[in-house]
PDB file of N, CA and C in Angstrom:
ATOM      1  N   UNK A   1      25.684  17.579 -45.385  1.00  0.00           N
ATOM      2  CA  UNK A   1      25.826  17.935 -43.977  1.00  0.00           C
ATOM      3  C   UNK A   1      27.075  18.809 -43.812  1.00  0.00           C
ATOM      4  N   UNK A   2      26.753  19.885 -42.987  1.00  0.00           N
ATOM      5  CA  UNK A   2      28.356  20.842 -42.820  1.00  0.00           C
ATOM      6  C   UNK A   2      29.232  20.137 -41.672  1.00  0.00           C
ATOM      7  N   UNK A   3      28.822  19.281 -41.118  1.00  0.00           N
ATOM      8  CA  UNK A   3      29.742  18.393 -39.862  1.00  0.00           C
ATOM      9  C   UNK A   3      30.469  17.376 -40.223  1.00  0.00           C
ATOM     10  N   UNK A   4      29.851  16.587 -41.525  1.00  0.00           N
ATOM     11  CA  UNK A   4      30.466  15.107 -41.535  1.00  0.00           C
ATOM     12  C   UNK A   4      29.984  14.372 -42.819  1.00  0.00           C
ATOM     13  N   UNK A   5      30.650  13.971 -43.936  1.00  0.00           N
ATOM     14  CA  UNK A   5      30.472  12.635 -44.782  1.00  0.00           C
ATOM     15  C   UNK A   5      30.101  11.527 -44.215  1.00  0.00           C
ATOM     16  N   UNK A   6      28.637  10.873 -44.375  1.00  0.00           N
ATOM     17  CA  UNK A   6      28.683   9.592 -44.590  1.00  0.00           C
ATOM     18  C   UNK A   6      28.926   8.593 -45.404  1.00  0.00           C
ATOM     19  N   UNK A   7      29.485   7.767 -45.479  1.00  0.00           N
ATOM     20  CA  UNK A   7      29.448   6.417 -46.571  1.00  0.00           C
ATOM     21  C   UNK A   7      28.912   5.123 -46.138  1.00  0.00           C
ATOM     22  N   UNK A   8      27.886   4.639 -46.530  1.00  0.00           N
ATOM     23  CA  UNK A   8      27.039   3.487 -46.298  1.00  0.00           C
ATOM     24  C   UNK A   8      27.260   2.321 -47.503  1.00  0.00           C
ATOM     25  N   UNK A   9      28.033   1.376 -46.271  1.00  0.00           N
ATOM     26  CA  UNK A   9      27.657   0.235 -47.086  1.00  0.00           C
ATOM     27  C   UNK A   9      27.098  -0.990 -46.951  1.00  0.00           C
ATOM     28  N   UNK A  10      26.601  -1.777 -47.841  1.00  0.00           N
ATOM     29  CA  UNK A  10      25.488  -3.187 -47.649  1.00  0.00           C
ATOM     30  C   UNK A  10      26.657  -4.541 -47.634  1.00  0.00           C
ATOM     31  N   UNK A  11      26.687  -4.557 -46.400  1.00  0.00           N
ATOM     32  CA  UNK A  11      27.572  -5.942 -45.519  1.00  0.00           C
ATOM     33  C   UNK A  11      26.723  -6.906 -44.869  1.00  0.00           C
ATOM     34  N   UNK A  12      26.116  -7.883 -45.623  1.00  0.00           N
ATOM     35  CA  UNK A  12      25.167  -8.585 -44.977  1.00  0.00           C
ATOM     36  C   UNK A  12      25.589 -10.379 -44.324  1.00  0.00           C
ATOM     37  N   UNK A  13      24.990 -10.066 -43.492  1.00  0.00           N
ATOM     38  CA  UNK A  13      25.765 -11.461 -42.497  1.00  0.00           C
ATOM     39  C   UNK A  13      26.746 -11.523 -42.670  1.00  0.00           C
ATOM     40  N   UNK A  14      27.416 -10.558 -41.373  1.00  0.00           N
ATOM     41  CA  UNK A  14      29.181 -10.727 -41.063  1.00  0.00           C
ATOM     42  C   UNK A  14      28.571  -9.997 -40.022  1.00  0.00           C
ATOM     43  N   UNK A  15      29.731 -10.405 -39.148  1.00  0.00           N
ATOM     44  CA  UNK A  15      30.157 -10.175 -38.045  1.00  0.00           C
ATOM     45  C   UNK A  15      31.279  -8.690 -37.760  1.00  0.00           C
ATOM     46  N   UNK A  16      30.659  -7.941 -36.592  1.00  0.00           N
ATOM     47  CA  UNK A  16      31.583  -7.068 -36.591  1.00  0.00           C
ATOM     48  C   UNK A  16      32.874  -7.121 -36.725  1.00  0.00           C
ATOM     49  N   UNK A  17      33.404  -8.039 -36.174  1.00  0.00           N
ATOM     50  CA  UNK A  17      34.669  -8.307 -35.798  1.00  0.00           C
ATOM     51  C   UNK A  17      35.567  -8.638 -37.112  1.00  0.00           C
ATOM     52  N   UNK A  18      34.634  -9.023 -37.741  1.00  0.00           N
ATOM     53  CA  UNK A  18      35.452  -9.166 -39.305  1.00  0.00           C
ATOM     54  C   UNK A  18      35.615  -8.379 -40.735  1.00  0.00           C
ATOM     55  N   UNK A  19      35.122  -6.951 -39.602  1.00  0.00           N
ATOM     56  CA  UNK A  19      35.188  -5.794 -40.871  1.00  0.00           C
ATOM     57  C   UNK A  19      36.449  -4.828 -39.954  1.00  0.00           C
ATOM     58  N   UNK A  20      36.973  -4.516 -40.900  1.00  0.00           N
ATOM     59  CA  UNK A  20      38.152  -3.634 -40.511  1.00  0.00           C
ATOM     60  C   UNK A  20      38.269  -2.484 -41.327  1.00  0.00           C
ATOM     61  N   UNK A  21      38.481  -1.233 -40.738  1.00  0.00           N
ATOM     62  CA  UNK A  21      38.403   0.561 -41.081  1.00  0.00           C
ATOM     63  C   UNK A  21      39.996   1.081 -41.384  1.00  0.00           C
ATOM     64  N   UNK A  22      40.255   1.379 -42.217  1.00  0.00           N
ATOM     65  CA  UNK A  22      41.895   2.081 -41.715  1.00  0.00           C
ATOM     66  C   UNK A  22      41.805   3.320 -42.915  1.00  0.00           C
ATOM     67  N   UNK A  23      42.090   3.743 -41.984  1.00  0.00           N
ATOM     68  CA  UNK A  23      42.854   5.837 -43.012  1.00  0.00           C
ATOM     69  C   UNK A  23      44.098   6.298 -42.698  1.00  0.00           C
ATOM     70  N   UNK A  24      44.947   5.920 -44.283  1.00  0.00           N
ATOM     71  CA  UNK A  24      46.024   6.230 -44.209  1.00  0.00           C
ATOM     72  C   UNK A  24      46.169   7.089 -45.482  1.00  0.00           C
ATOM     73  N   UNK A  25      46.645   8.189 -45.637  1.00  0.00           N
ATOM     74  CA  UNK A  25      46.863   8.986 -46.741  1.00  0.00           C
ATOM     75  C   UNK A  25      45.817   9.478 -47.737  1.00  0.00           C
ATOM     76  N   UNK A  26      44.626  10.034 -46.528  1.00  0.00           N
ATOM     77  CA  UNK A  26      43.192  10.604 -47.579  1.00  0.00           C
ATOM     78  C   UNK A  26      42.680   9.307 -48.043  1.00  0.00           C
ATOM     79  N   UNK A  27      42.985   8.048 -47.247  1.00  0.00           N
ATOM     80  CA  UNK A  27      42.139   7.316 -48.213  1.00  0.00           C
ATOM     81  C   UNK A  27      41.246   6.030 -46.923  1.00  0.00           C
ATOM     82  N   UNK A  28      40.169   5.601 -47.352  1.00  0.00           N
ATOM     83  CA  UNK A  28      39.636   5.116 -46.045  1.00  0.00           C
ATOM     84  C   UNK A  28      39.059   3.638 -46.838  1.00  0.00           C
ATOM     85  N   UNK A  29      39.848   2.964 -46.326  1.00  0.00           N
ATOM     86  CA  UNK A  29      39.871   1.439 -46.810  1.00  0.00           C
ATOM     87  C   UNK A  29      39.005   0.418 -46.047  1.00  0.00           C
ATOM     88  N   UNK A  30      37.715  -0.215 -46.359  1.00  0.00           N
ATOM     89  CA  UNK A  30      36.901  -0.906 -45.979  1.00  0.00           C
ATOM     90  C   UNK A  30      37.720  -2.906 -45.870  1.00  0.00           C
ATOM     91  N   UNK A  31      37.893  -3.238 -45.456  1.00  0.00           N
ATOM     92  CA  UNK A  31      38.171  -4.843 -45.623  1.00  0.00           C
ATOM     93  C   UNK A  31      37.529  -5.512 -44.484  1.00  0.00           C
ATOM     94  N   UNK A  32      37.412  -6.889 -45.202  1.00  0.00           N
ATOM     95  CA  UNK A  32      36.795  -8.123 -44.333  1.00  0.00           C
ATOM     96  C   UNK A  32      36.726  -9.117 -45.251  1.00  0.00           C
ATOM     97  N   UNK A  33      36.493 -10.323 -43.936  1.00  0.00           N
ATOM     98  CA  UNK A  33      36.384 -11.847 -44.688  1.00  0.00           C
ATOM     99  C   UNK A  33      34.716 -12.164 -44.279  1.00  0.00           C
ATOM    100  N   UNK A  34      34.047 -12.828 -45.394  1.00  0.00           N
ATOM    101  CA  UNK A  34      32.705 -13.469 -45.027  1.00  0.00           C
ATOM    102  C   UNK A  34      33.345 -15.180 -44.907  1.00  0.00           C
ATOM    103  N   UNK A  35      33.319 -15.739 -43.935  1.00  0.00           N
ATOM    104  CA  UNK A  35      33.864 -17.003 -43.716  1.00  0.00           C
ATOM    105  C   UNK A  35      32.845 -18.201 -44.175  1.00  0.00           C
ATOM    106  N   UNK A  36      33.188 -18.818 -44.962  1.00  0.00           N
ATOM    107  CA  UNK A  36      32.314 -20.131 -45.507  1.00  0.00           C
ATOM    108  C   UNK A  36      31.349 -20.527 -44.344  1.00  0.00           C
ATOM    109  N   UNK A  37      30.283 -20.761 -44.060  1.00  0.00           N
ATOM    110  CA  UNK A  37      29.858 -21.467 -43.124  1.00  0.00           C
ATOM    111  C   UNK A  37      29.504 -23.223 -43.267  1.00  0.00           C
ATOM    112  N   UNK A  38      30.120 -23.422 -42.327  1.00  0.00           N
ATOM    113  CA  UNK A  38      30.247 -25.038 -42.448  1.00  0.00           C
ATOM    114  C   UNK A  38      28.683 -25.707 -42.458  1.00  0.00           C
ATOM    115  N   UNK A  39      28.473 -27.027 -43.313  1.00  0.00           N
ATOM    116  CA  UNK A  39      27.385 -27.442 -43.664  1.00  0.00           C
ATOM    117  C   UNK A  39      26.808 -27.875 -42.236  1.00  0.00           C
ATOM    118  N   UNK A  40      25.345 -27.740 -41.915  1.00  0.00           N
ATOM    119  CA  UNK A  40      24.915 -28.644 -40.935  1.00  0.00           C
ATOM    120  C   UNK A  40      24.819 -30.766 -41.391  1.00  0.00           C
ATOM    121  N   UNK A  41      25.331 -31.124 -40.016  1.00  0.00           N
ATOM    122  CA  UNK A  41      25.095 -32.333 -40.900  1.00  0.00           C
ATOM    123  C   UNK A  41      23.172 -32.393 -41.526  1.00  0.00           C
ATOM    124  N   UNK A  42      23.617 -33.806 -42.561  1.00  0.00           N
ATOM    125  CA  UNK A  42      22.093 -33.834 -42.397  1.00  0.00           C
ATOM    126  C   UNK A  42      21.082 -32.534 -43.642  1.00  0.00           C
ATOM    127  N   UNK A  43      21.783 -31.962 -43.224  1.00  0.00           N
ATOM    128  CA  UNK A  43      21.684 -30.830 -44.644  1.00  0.00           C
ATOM    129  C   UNK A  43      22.150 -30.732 -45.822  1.00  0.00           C
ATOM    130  N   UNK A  44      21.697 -30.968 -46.907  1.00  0.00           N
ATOM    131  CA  UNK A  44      22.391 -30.421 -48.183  1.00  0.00           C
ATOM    132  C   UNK A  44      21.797 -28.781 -49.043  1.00  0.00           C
ATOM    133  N   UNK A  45      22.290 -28.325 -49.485  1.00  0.00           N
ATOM    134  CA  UNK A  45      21.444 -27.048 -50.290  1.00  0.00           C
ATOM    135  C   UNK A  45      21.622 -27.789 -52.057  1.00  0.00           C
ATOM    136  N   UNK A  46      20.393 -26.895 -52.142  1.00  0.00           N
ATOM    137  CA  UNK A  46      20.289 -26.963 -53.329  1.00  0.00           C
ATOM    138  C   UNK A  46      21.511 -25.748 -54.217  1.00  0.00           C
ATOM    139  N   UNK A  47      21.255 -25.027 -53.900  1.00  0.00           N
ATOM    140  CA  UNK A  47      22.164 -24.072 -54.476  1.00  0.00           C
ATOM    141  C   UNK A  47      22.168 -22.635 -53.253  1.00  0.00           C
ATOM    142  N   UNK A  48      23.504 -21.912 -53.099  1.00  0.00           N
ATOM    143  CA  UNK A  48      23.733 -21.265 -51.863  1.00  0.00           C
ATOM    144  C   UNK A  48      24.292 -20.058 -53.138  1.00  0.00           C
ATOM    145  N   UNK A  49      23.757 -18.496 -52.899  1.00  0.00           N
ATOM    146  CA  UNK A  49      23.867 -17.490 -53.984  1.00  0.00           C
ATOM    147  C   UNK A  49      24.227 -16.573 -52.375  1.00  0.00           C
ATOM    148  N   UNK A  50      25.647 -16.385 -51.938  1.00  0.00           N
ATOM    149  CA  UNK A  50      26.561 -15.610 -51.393  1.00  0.00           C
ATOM    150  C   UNK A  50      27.412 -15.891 -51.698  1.00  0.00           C
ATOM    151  N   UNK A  51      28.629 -15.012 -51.626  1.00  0.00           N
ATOM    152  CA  UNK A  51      29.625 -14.899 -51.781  1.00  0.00           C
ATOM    153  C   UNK A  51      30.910 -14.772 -50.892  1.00  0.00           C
ATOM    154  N   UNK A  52      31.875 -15.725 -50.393  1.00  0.00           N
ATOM    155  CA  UNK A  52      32.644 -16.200 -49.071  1.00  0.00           C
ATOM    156  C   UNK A  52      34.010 -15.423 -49.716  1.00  0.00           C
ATOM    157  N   UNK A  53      34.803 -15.291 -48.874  1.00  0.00           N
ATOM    158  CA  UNK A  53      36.016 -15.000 -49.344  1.00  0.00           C
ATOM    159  C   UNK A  53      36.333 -13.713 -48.526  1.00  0.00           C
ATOM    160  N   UNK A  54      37.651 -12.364 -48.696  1.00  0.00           N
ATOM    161  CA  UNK A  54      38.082 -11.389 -48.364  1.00  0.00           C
ATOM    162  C   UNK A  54      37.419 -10.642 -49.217  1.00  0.00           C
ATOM    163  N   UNK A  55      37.252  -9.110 -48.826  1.00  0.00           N
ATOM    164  CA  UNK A  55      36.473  -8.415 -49.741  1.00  0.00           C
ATOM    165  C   UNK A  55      37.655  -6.682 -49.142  1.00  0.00           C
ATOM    166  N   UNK A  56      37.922  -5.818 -50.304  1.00  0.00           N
ATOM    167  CA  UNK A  56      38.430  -4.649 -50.143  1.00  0.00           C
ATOM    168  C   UNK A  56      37.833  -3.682 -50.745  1.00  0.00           C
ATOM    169  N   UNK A  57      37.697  -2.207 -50.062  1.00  0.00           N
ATOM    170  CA  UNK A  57      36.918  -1.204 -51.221  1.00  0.00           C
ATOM    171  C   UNK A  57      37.721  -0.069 -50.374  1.00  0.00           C
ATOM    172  N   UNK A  58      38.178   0.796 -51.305  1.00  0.00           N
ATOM    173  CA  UNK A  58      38.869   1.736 -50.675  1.00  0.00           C
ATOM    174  C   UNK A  58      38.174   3.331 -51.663  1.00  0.00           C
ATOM    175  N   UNK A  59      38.146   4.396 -51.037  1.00  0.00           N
ATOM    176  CA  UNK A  59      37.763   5.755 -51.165  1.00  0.00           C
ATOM    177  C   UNK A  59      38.850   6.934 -51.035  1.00  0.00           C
ATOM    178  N   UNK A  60      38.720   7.563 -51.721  1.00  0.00           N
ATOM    179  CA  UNK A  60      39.830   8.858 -51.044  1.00  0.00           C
ATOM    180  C   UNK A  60      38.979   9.594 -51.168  1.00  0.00           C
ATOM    181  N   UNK A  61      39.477  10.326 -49.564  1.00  0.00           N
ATOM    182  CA  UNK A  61      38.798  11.494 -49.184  1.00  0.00           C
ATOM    183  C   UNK A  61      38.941  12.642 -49.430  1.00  0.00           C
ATOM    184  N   UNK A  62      37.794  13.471 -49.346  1.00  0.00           N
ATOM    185  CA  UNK A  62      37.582  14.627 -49.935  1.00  0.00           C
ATOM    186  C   UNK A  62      38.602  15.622 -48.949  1.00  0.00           C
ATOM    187  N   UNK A  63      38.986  16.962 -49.808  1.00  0.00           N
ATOM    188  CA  UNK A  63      40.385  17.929 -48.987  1.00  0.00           C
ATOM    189  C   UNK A  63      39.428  17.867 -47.899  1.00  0.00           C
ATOM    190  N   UNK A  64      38.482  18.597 -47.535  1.00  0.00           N
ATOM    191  CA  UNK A  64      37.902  18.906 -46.753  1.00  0.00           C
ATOM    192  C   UNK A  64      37.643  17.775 -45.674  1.00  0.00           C
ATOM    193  N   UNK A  65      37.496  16.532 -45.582  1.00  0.00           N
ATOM    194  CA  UNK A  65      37.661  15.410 -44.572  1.00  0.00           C
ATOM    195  C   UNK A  65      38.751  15.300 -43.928  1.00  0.00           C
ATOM    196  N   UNK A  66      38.108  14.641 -42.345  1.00  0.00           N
ATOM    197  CA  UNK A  66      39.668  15.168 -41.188  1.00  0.00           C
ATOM    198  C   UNK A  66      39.484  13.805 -40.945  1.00  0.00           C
ATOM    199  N   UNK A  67      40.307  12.748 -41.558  1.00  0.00           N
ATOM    200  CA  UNK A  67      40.543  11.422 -41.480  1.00  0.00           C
ATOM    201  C   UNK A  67      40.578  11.323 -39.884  1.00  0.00           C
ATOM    202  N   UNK A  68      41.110  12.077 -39.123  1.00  0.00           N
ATOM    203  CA  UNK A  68      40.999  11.553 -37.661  1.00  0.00           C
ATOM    204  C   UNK A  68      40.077  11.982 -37.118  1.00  0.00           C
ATOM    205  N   UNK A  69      38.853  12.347 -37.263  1.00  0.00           N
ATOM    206  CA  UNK A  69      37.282  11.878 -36.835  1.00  0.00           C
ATOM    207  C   UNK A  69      36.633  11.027 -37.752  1.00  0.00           C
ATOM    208  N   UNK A  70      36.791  10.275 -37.466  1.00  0.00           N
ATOM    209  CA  UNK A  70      36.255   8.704 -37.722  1.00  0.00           C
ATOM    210  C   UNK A  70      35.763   7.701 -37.095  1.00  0.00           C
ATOM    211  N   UNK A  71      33.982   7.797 -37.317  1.00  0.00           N
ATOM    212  CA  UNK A  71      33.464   6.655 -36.776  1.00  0.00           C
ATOM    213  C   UNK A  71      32.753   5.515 -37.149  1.00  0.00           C
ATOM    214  N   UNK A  72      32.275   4.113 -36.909  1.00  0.00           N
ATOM    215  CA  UNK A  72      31.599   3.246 -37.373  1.00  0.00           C
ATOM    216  C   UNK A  72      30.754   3.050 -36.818  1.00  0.00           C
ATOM    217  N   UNK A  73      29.339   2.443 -37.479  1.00  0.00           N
ATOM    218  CA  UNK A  73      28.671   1.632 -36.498  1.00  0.00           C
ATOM    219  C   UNK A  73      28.409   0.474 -37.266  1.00  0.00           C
ATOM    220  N   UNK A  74      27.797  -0.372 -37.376  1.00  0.00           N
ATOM    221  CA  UNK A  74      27.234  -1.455 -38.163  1.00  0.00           C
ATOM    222  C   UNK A  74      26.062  -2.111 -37.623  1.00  0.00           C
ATOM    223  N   UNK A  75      24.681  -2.134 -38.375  1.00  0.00           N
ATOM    224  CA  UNK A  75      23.682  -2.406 -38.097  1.00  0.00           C
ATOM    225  C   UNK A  75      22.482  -2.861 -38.640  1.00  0.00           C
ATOM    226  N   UNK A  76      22.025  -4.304 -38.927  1.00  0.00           N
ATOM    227  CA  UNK A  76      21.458  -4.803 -39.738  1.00  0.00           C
ATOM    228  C   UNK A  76      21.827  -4.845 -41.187  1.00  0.00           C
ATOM    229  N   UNK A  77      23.082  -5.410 -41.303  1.00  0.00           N
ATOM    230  CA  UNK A  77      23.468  -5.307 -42.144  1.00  0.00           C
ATOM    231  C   UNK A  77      24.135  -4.154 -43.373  1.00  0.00           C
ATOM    232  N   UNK A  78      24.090  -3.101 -42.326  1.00  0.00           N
ATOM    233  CA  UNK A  78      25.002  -2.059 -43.051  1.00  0.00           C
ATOM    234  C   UNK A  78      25.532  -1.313 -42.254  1.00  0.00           C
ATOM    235  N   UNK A  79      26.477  -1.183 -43.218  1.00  0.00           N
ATOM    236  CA  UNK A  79      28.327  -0.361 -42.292  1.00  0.00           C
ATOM    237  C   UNK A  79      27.549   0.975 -42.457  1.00  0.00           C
ATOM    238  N   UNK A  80      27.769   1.742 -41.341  1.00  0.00           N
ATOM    239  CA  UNK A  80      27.834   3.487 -41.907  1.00  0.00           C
ATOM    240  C   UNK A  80      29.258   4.199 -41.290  1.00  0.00           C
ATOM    241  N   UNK A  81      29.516   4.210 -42.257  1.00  0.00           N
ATOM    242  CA  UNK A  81      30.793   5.107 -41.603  1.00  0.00           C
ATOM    243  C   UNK A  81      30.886   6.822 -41.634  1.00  0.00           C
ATOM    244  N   UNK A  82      31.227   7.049 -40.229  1.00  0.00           N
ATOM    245  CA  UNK A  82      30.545   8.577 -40.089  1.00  0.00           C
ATOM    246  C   UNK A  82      31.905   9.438 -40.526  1.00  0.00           C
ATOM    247  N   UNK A  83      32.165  10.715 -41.102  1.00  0.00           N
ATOM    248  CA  UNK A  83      33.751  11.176 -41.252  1.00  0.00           C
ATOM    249  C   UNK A  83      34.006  12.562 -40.828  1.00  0.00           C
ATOM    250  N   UNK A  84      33.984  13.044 -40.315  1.00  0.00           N
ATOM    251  CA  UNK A  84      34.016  14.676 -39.794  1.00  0.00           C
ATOM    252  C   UNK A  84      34.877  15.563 -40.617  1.00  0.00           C
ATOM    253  N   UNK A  85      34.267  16.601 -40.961  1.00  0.00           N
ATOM    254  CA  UNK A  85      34.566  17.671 -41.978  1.00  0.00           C
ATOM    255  C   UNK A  85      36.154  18.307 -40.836  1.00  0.00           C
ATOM    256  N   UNK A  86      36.689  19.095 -41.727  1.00  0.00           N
ATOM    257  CA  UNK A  86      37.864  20.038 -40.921  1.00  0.00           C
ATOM    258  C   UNK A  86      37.434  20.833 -40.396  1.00  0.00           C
ATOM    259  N   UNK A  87      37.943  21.991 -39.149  1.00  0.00           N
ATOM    260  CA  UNK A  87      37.336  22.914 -38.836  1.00  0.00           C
ATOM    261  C   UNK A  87      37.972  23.986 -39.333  1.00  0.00           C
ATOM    262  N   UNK A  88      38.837  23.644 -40.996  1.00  0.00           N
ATOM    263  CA  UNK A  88      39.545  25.265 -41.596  1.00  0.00           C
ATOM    264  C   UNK A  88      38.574  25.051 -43.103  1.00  0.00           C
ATOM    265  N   UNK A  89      37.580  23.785 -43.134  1.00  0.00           N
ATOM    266  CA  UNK A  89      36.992  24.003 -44.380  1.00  0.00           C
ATOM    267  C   UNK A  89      35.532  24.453 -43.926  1.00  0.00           C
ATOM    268  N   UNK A  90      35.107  24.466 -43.003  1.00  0.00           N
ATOM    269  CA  UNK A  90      33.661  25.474 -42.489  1.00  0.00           C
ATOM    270  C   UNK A  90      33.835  26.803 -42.914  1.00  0.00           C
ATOM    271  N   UNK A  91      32.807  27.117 -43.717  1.00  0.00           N
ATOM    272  CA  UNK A  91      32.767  29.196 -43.692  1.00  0.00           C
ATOM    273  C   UNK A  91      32.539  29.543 -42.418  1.00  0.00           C
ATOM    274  N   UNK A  92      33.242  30.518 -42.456  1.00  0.00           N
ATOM    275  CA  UNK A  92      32.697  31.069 -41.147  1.00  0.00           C
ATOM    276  C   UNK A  92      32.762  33.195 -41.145  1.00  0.00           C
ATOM    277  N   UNK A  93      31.719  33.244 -40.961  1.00  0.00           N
ATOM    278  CA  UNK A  93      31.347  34.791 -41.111  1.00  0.00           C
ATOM    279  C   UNK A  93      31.745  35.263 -40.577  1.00  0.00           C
ATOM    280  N   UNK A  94      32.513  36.904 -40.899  1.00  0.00           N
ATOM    281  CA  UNK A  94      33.241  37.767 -40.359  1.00  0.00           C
ATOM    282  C   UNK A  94      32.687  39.086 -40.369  1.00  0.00           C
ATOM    283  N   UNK A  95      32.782  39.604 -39.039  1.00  0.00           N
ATOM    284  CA  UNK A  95      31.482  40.837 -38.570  1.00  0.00           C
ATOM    285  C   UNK A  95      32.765  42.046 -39.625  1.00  0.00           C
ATOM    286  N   UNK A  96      32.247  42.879 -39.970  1.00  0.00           N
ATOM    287  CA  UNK A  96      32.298  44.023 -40.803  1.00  0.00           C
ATOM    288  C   UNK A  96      32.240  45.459 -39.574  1.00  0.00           C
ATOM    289  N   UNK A  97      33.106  46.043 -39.036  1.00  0.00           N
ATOM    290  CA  UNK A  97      32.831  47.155 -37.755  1.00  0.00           C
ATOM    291  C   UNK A  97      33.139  48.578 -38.530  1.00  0.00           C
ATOM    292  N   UNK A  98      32.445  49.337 -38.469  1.00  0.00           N
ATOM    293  CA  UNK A  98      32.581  50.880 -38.769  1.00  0.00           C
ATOM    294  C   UNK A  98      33.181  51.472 -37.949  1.00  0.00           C
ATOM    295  N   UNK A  99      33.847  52.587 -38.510  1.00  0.00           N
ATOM    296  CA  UNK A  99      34.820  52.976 -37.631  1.00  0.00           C
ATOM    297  C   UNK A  99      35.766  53.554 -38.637  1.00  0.00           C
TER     298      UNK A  99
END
C-alpha cells in the first residue's frame, strides 16, 4: 500500500484494555497481560492449552514509517495495527515545461 503498513496480530481472548501500543524510537512495541481466569466452582478441566502471563513483541520501523500516524483496532481476536507512510517518502512526479 503507498499510504500505510499494516501489522496483524493473533491476540485471542483478551480484552482491549489489556493490550497496550507505544512508538518510541522507530520502534512499535506490542504488550499485554492474558489474566488467569479463575476456576468456576464446581468445575474442574481436564487439561487447559493457553497461555496466561505478560506477553511483549516489538518491530522497528521502516525509514519510510511516520510513527505518529498510528492506529489500532482489535477484532475477533486480532490486533491490526494501521501505520502511515511519510509524506517525503511518496514519489511524486514532476511536470517537465519547455521553454
Amino acid at each position: 500500500d503507498d499510504k500505510e503498513y499494516v501489522i496483524k496480530a493473533e491476540i485471542p481472548e483478551m480484552k482491549k484494555e489489556d493490550i497496550k501500543l507505544n512508538v518510541h524510537d522507530d520502534v512499535l512495541t506490542i504488550t499485554g497481560e492474558r489474566k488467569y481466569e479463575k476456576e468456576e466452582k464446581g468445575k474442574k478441566y481436564h487439561r487447559v492449552e493457553r497461555a496466561y502471563g505478560s506477553f511483549m513483541r516489538s518491530f522497528t520501523l521502516p525509514e519510510d514509517a511516520d510513527g505518529t500516524k498510528v492506529t489500532a483496532e482489535y477484532k475477533d481476536g486480532v490486533l491490526k495495527v494501521h501505520l502511515g507512510k511519510s509524506e517525503k517518502a511518496k514519489p511524486k512526479a514532476i511536470e517537465v515545461k519547455v521553454g
